[in-house]
C-alpha atoms as a PDB file:
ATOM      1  CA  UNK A   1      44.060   1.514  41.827  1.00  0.00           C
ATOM      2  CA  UNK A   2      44.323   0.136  37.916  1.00  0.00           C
ATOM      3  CA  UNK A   3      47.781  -0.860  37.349  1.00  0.00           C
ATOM      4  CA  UNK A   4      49.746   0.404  34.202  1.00  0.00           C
ATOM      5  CA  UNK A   5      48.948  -2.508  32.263  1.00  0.00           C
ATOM      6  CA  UNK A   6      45.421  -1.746  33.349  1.00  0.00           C
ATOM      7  CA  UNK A   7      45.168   1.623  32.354  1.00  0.00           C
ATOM      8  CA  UNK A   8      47.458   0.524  28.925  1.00  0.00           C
ATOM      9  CA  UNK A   9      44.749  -1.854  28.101  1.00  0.00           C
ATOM     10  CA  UNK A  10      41.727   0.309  28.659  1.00  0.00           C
ATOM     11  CA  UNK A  11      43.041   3.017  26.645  1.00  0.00           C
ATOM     12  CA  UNK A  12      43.752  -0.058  23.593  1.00  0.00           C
ATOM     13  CA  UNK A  13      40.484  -0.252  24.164  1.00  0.00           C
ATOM     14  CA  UNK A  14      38.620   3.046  23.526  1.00  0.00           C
ATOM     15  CA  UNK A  15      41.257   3.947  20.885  1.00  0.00           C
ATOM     16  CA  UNK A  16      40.163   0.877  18.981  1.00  0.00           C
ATOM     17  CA  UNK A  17      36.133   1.598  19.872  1.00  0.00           C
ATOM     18  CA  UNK A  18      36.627   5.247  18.599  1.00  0.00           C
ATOM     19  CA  UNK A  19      38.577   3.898  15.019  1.00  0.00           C
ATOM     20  CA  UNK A  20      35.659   1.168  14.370  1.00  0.00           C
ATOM     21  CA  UNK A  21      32.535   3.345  15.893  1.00  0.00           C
ATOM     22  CA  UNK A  22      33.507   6.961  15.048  1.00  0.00           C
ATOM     23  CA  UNK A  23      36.017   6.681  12.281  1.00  0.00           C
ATOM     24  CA  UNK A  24      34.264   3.725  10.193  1.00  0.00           C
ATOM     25  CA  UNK A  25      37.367   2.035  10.301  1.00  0.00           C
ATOM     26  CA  UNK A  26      37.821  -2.019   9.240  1.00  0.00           C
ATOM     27  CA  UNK A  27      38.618  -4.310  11.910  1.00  0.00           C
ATOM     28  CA  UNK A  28      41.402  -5.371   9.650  1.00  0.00           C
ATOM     29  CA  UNK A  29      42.793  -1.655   9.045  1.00  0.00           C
ATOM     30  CA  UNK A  30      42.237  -1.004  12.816  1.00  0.00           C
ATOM     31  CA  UNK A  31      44.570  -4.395  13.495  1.00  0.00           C
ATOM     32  CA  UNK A  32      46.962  -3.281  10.808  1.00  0.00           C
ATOM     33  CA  UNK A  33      47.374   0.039  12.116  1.00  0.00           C
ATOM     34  CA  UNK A  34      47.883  -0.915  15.597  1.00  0.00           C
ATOM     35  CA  UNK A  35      50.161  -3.491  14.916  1.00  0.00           C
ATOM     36  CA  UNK A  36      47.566  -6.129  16.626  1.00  0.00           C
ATOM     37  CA  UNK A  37      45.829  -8.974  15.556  1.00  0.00           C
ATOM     38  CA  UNK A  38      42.367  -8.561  14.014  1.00  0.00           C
ATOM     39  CA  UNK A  39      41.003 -11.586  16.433  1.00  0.00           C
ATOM     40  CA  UNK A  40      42.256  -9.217  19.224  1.00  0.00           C
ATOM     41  CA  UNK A  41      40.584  -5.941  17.551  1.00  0.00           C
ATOM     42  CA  UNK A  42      37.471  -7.822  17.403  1.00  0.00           C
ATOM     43  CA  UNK A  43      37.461  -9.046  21.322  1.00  0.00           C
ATOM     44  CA  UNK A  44      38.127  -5.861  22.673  1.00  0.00           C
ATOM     45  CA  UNK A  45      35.294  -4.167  20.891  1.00  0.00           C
ATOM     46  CA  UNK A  46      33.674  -6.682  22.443  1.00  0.00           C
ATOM     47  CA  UNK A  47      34.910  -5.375  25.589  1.00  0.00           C
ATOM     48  CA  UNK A  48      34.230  -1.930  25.190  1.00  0.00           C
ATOM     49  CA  UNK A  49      30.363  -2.972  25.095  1.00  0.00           C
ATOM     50  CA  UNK A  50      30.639  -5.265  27.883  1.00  0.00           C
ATOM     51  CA  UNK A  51      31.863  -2.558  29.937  1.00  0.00           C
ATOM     52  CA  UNK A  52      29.787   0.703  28.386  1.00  0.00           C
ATOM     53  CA  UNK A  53      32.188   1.920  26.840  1.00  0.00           C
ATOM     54  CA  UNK A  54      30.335   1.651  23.838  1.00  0.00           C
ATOM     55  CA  UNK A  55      26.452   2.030  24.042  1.00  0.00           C
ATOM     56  CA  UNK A  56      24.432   1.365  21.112  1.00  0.00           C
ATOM     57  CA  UNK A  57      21.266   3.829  20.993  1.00  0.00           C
ATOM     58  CA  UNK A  58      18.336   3.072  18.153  1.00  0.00           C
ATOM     59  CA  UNK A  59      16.551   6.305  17.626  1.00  0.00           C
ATOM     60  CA  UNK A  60      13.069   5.385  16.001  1.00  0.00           C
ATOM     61  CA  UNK A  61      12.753   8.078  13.040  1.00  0.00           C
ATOM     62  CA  UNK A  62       9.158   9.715  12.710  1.00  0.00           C
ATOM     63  CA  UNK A  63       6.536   8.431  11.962  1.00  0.00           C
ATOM     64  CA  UNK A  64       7.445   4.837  13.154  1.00  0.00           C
ATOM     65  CA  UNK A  65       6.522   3.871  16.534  1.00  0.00           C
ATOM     66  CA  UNK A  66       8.303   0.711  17.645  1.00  0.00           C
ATOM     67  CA  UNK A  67       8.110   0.929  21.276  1.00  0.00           C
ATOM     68  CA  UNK A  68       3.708   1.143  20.616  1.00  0.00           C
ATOM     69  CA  UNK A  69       3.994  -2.169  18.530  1.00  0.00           C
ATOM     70  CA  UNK A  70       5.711  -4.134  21.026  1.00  0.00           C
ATOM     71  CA  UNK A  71       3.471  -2.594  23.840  1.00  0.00           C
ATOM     72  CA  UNK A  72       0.445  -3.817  21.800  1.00  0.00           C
ATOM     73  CA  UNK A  73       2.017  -7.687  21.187  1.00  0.00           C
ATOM     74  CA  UNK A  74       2.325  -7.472  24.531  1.00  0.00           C
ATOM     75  CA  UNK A  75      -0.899  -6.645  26.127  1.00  0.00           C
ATOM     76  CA  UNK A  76      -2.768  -8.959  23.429  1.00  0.00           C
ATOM     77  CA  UNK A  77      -0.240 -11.615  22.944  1.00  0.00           C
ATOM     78  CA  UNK A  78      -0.418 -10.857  18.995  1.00  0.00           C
ATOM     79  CA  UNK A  79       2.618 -12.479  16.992  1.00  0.00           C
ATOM     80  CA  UNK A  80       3.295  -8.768  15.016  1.00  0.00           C
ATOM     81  CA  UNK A  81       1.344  -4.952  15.215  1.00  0.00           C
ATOM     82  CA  UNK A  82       2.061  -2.789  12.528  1.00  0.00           C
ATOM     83  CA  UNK A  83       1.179   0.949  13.824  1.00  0.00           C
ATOM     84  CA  UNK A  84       1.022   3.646  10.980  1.00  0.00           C
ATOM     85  CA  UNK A  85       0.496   7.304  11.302  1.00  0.00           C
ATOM     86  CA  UNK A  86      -2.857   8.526   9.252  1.00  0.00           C
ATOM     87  CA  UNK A  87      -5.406  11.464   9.183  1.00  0.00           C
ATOM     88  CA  UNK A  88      -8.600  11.239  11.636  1.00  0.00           C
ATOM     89  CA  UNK A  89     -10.712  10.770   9.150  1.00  0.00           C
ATOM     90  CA  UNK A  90     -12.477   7.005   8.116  1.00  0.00           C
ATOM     91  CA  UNK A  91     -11.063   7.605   4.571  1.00  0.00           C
ATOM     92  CA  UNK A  92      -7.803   8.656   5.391  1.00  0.00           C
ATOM     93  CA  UNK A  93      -6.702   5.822   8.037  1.00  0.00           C
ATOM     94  CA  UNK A  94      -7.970   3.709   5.123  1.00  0.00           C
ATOM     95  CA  UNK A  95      -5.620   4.901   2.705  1.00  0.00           C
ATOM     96  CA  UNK A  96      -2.807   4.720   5.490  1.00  0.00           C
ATOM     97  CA  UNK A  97      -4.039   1.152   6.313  1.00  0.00           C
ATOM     98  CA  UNK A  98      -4.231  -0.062   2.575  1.00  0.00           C
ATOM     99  CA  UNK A  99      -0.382   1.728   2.248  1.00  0.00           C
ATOM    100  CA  UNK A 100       0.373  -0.843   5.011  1.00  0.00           C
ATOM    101  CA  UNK A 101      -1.137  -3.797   4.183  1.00  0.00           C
ATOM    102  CA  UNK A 102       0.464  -3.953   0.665  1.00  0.00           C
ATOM    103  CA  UNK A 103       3.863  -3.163   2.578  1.00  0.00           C
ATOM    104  CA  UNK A 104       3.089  -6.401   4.279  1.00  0.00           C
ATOM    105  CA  UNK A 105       2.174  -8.380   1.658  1.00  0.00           C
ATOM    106  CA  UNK A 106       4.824  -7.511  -0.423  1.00  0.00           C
ATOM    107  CA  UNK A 107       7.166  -7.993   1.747  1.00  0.00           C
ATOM    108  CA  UNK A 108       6.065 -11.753   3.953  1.00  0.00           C
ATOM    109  CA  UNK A 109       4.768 -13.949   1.545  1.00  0.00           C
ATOM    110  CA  UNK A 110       8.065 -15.744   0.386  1.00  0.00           C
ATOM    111  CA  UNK A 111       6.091 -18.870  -1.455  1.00  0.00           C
ATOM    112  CA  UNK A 112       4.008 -21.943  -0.660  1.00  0.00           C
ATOM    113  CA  UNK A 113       1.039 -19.741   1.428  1.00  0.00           C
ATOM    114  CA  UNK A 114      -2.885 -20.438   0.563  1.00  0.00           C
ATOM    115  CA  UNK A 115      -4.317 -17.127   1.409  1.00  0.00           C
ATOM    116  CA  UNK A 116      -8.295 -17.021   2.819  1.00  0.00           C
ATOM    117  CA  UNK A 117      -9.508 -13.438   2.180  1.00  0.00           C
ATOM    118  CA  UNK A 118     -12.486 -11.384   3.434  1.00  0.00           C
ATOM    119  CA  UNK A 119     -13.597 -10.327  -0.357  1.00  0.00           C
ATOM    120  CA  UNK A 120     -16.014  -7.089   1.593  1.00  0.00           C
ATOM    121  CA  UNK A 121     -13.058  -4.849   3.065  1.00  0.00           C
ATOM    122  CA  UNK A 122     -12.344  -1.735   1.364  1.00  0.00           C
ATOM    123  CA  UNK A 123      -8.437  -1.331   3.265  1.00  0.00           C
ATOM    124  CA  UNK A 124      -7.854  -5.175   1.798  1.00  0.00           C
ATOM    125  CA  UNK A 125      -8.858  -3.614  -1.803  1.00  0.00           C
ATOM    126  CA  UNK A 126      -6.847  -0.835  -1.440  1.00  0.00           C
ATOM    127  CA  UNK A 127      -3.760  -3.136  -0.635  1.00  0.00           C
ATOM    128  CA  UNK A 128      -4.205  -5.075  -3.708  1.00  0.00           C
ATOM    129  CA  UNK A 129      -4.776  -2.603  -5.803  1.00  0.00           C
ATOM    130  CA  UNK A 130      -1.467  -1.674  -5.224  1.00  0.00           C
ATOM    131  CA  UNK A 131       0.324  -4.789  -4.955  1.00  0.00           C
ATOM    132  CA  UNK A 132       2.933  -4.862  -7.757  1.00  0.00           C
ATOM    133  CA  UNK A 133       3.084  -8.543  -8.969  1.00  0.00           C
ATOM    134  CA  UNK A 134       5.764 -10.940  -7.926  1.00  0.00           C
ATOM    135  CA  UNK A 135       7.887 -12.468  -9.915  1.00  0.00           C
ATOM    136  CA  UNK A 136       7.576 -15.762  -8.936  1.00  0.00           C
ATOM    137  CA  UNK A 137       4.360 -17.310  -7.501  1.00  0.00           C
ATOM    138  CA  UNK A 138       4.282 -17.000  -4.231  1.00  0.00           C
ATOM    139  CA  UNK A 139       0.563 -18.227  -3.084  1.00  0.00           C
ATOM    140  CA  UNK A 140      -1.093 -22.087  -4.291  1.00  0.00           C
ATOM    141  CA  UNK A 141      -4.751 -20.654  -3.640  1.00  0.00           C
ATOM    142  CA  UNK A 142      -7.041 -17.295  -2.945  1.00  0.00           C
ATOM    143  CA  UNK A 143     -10.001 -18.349  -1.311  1.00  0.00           C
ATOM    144  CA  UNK A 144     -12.844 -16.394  -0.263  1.00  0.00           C
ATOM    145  CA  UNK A 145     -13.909 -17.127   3.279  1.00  0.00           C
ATOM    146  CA  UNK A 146     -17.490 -16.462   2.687  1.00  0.00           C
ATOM    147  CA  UNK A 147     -20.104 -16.028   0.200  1.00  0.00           C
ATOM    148  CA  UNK A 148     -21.269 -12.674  -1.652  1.00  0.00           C
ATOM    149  CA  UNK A 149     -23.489 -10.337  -0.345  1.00  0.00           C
ATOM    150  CA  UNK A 150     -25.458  -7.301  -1.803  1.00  0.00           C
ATOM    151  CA  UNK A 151     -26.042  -5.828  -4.565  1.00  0.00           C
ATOM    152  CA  UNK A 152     -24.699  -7.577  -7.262  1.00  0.00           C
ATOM    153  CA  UNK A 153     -22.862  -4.129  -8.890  1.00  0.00           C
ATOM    154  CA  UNK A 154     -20.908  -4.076  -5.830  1.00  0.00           C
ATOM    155  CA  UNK A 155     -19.871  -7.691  -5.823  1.00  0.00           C
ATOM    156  CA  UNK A 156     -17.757  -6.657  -8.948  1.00  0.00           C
ATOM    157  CA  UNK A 157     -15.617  -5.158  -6.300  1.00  0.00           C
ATOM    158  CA  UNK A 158     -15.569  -8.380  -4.045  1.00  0.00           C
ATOM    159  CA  UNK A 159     -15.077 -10.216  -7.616  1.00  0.00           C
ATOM    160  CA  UNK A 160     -12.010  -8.032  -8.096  1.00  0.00           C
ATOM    161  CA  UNK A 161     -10.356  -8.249  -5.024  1.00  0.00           C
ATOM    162  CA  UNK A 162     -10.264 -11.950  -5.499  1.00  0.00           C
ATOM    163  CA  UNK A 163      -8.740 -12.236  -8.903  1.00  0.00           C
ATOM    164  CA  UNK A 164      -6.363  -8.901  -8.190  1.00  0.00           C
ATOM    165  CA  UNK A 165      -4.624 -10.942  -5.607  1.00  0.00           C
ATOM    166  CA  UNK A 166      -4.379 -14.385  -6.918  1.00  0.00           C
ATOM    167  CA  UNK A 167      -2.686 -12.733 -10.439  1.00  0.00           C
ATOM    168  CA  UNK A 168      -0.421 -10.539  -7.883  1.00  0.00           C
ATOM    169  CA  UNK A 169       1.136 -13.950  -6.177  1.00  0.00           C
ATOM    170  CA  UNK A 170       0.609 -16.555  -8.818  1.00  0.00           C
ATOM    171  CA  UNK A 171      -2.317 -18.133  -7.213  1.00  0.00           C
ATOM    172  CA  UNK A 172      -5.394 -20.159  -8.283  1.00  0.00           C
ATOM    173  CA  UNK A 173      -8.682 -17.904  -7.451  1.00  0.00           C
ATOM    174  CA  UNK A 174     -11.328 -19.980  -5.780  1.00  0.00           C
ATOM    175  CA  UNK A 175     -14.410 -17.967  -5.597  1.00  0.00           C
ATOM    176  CA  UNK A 176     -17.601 -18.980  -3.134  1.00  0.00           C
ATOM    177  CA  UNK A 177     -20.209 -19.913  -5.145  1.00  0.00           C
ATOM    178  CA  UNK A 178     -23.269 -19.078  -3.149  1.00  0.00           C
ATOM    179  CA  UNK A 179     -24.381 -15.941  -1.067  1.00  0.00           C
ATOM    180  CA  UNK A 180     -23.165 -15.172   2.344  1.00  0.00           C
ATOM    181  CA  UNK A 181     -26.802 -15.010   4.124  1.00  0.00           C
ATOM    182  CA  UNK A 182     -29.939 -16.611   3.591  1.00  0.00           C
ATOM    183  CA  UNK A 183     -33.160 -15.815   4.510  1.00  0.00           C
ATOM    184  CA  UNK A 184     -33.175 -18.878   6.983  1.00  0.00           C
ATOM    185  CA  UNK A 185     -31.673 -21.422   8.692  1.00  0.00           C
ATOM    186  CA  UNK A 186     -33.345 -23.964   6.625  1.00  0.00           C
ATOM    187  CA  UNK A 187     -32.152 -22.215   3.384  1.00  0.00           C
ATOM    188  CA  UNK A 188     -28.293 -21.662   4.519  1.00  0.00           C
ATOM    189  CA  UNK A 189     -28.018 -25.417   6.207  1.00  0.00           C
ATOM    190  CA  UNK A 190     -29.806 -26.772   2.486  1.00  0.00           C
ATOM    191  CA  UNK A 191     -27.188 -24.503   0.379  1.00  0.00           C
ATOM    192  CA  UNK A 192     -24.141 -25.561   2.888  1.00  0.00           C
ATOM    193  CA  UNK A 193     -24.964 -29.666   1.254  1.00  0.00           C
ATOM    194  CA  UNK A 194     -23.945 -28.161  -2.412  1.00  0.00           C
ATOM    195  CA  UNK A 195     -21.108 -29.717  -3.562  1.00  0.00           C
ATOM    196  CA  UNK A 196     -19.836 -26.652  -4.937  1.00  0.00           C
ATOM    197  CA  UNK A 197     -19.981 -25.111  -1.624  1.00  0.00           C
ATOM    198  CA  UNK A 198     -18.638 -28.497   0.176  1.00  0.00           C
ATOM    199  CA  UNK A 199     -15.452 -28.117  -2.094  1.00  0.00           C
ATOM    200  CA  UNK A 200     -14.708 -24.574  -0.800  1.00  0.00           C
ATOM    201  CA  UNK A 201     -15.274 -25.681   2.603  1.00  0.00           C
ATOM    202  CA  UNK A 202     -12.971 -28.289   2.248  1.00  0.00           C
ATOM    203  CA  UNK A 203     -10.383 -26.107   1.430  1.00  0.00           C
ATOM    204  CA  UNK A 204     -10.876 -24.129   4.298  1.00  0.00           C
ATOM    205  CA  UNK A 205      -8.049 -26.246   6.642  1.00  0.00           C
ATOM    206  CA  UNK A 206      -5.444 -25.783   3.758  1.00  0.00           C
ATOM    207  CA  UNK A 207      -5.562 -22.408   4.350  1.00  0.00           C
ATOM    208  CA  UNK A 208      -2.146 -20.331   6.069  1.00  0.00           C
ATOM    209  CA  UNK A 209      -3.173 -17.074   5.925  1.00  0.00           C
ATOM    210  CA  UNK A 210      -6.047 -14.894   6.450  1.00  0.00           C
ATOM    211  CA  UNK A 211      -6.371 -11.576   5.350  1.00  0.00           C
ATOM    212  CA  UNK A 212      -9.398  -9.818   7.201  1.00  0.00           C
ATOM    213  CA  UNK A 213     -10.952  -6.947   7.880  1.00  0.00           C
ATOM    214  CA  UNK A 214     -12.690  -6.000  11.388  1.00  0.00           C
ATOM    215  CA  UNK A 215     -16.180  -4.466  11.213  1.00  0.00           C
ATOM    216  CA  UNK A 216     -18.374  -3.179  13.804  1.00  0.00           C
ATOM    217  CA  UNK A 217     -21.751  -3.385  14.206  1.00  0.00           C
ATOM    218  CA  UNK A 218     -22.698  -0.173  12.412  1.00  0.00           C
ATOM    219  CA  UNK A 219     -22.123  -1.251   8.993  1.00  0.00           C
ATOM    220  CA  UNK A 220     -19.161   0.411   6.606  1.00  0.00           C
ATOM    221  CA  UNK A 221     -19.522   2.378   3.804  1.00  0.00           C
ATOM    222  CA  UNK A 222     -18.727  -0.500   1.507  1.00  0.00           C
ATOM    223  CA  UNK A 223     -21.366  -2.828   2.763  1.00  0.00           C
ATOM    224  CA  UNK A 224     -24.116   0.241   2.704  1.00  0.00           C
ATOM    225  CA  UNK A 225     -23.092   0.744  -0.616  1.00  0.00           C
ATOM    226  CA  UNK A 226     -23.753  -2.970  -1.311  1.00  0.00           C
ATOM    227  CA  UNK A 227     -27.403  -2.631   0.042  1.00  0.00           C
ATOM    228  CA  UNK A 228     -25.879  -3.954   3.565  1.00  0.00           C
ATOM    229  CA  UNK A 229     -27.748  -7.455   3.801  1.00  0.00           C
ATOM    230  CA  UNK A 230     -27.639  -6.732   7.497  1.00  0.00           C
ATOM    231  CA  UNK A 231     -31.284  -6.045   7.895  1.00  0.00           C
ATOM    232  CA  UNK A 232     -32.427  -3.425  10.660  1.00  0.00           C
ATOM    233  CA  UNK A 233     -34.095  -6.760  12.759  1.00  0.00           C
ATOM    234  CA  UNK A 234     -30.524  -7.916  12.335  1.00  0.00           C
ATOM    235  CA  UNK A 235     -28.737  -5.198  13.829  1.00  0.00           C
ATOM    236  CA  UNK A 236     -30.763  -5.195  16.727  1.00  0.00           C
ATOM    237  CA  UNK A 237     -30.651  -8.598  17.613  1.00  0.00           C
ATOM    238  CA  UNK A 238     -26.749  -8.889  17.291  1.00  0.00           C
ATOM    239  CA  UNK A 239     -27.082  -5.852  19.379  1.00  0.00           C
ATOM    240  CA  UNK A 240     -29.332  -7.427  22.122  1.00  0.00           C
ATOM    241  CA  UNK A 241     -26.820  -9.965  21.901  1.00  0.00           C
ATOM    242  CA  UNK A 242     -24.160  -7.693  22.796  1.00  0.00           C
ATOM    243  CA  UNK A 243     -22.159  -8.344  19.435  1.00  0.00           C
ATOM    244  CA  UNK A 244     -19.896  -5.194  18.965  1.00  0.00           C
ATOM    245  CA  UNK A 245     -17.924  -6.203  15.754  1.00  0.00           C
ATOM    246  CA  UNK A 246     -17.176  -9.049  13.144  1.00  0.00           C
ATOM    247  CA  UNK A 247     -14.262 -10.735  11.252  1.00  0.00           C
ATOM    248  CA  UNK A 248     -15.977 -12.199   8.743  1.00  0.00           C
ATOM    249  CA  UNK A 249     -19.616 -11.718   9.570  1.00  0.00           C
ATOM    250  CA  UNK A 250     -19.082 -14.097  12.433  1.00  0.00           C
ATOM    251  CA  UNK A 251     -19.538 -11.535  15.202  1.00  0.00           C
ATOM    252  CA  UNK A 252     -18.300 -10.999  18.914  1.00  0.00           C
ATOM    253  CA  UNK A 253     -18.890  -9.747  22.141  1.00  0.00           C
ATOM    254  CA  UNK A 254     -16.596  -6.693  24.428  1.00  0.00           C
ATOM    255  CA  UNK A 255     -14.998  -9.874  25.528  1.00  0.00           C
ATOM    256  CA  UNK A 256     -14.626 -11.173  22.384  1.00  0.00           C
ATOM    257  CA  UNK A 257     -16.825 -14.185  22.179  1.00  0.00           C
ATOM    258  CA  UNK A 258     -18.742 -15.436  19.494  1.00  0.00           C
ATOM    259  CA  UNK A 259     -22.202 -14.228  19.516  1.00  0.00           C
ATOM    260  CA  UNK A 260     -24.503 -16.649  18.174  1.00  0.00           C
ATOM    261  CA  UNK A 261     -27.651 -15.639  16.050  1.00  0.00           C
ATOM    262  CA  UNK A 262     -30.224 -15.942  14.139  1.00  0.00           C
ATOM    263  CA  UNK A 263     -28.202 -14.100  11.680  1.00  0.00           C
ATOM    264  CA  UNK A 264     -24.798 -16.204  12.813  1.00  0.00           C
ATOM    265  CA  UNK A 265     -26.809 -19.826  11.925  1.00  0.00           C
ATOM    266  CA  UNK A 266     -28.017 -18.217   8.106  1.00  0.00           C
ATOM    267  CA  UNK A 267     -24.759 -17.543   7.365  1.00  0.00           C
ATOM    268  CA  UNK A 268     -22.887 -19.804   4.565  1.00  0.00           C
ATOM    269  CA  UNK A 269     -18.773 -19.662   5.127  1.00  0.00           C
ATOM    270  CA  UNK A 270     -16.141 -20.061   7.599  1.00  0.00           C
ATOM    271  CA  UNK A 271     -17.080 -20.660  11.144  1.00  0.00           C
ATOM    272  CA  UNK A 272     -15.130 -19.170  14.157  1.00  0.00           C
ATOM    273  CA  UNK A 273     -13.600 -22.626  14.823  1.00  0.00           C
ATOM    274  CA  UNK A 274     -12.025 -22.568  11.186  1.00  0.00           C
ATOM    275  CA  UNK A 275     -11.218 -18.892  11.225  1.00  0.00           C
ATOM    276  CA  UNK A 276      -9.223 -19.113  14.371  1.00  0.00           C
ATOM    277  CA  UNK A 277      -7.166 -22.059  13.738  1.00  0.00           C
ATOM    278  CA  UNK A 278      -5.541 -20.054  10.631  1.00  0.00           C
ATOM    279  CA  UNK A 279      -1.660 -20.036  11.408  1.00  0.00           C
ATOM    280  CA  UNK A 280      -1.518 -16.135  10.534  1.00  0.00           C
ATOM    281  CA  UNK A 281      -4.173 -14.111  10.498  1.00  0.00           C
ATOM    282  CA  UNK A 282      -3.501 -11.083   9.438  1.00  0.00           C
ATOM    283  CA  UNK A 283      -6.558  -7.789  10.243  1.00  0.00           C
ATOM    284  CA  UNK A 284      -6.053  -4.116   8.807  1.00  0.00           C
ATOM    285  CA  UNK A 285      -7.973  -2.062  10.600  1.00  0.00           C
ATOM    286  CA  UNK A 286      -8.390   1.246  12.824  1.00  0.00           C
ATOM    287  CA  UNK A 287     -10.143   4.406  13.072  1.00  0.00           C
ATOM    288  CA  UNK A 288     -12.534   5.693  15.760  1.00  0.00           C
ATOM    289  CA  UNK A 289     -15.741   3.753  14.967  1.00  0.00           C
ATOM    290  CA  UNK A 290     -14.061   0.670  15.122  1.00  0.00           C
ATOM    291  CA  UNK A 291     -11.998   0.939  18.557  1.00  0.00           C
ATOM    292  CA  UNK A 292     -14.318  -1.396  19.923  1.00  0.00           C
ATOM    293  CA  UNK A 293     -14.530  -3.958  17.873  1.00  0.00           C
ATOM    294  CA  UNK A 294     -10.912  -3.791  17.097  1.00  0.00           C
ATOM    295  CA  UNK A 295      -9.901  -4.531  21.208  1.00  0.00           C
ATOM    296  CA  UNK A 296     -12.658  -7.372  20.723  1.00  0.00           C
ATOM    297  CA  UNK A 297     -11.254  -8.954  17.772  1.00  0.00           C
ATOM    298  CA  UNK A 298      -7.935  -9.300  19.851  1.00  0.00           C
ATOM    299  CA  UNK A 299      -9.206 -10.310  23.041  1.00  0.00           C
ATOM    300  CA  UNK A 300     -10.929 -13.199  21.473  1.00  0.00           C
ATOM    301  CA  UNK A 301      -7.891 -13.984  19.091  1.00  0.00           C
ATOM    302  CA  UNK A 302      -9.883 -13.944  16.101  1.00  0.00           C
ATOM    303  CA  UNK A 303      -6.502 -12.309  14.526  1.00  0.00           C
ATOM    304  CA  UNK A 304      -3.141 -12.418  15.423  1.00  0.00           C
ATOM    305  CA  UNK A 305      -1.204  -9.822  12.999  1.00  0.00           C
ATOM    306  CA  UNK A 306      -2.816  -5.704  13.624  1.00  0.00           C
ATOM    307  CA  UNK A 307      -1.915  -3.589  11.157  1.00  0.00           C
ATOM    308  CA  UNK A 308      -3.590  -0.246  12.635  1.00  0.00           C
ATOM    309  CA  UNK A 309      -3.372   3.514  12.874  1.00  0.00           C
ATOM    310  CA  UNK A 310      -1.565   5.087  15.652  1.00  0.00           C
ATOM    311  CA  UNK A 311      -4.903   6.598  17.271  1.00  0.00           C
ATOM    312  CA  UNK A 312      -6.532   2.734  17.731  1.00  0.00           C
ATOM    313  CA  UNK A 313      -2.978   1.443  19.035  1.00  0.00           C
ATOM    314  CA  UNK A 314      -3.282   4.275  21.421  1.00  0.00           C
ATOM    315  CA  UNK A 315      -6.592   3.103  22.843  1.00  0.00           C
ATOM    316  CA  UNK A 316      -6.295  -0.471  22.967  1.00  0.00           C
ATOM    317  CA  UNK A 317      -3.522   0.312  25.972  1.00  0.00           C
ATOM    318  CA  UNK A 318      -5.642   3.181  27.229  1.00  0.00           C
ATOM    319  CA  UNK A 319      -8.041   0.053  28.033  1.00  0.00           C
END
């Protein structure tokens, strides 16, 4: 049985819980009302979680799904997940993903970052387009991670993407001065000995963050738009290969492995080796034709931070 100094103390106790927790009260008003020290005030609150008295609940409002983001670190081992609800439609988890990704921006990159960036995703665009620009600079460099491709209206877009983000942060733009495939092996290895090229490449280990998109085999709308420089021999060889999606045009297997080409070796830009020693790098990306290549890209670590739609989170733990 609790003694009377027992009982006495417990009911100090959730008086004092009830004045801070339910009444708002100060811990020096509580102390001052009570005729106790605030030192004391603060150790038995301490007390009345200890011993339940208090429970602390976090109720996640709607639309934000916590519990999913952790459950997706967890299974991939990926440093963040961003989960946001969007439409089924392509376009509309776009939008939702673009709405993110600027969030993310805005909000992480505190100063000293050089940023690669994958100039051919649409989300990416959409982000920057509605980056408001920071005060301060908060980025040294924007570099592209590969060279253009298509048709050369549509690099405009690539072109903007570039020079939208390195005025949003304060940043020198450094663009890639060459295309992103050749026609052969001989042509990409001769154009990878420019020194133009050699000085973005040399760049490349400066860089801390990498913002990327993650594309599946069946090209996106931006990069049919472009003219797609994915030939139909292309696609079927990365297909016999068993290639499923791409960061960067350097594309993987179910498993995640790289998938070396024919297409892979004419390719002029960051390798696999260089994109996956980036410290952070950071993928928007989701919707149903990419479920795939999304649970690829994060098997094989080619990214680390997933900002996604709620649908794609869903699936990579129905794996």
């Amino acid at each position: 049985m609790p003694t009377r100094a027992d009982s006495a103390q417990l009911r100090l106790v959730v008086r004092i819980a009830r004045m801070y927790h339910e009444l708002g009260m100060r811990q020096t008003d509580i102390a001052r009302e009570l005729h106790v020290s605030q030192p004391r005030v603060s150790r038995l609150l301490k007390r009345a979680a200890e011993e339940g008295i208090v429970r602390t609940v976090v109720t996640a409002p709607e639309g934000t799904y916590t519990s999913l983001e952790e459950m997706v670190e967890e299974r991939y081992g990926l440093a963040e997940c961003i989960v946001v609800d969007s439409g089924e439609e392509e376009a509309e988890v776009d939008v939702a993903l673009a709405s993110a990704a600027a969030t993310y921006l805005e909000t992480t990159l505190t100063g000293g970052d050089v940023i690669g960036l994958s100039s051919w995703s649409a989300t990416w665009l959409g982000a920057v387009e509605q980056l408001p620009a920071f005060r301060v600079a908060v980025a040294e460099r924007v570099i592209q991670l590969f060279g253009g491709v298509g048709h050369p209206a549509v690099q405009v877009k690539a072109t903007r993407l570039i020079d939208l983000l390195a005025r949003a942060t304060g940043a020198e733009a450094v663009f890639f001065p060459s295309p992103a495939v050749l026609g052969s092996r001989a042509a990409a290895a001769q154009l990878a000995e420019d020194p133009a090229v050699q000085r973005v490449m040399s760049l490349l280990p400066s860089v801390t963050i990498a913002l990327v998109g993650i594309g599946s085999v069946e090209p996106s709308p931006l990069l049919r738009e472009s003219g797609n420089m994915t030939t139909g021999t292309d696609t079927q060889d990365l297909v016999a290969a068993g290639a499923v999606g791409d960061v960067c045009l350097r594309f993987f297997d179910a498993e995640g492995r790289h998938v070396p080409t024919d297409y892979d070796a004419r390719l002029v830009g960051a390798d696999p080796e260089q994109l996956r020693v980036i410290p952070r790098r950071v993928a928007a990306a989701g919707g149903e034709r990419k479920h795939a290549a999304v649970r690829a890209a994060l098997l094989g670590h080619w990214v680390n931070v997933l900002i996604t739609d709620v649908r794609t989170a869903r699936a990579l733990l129905a794996d």
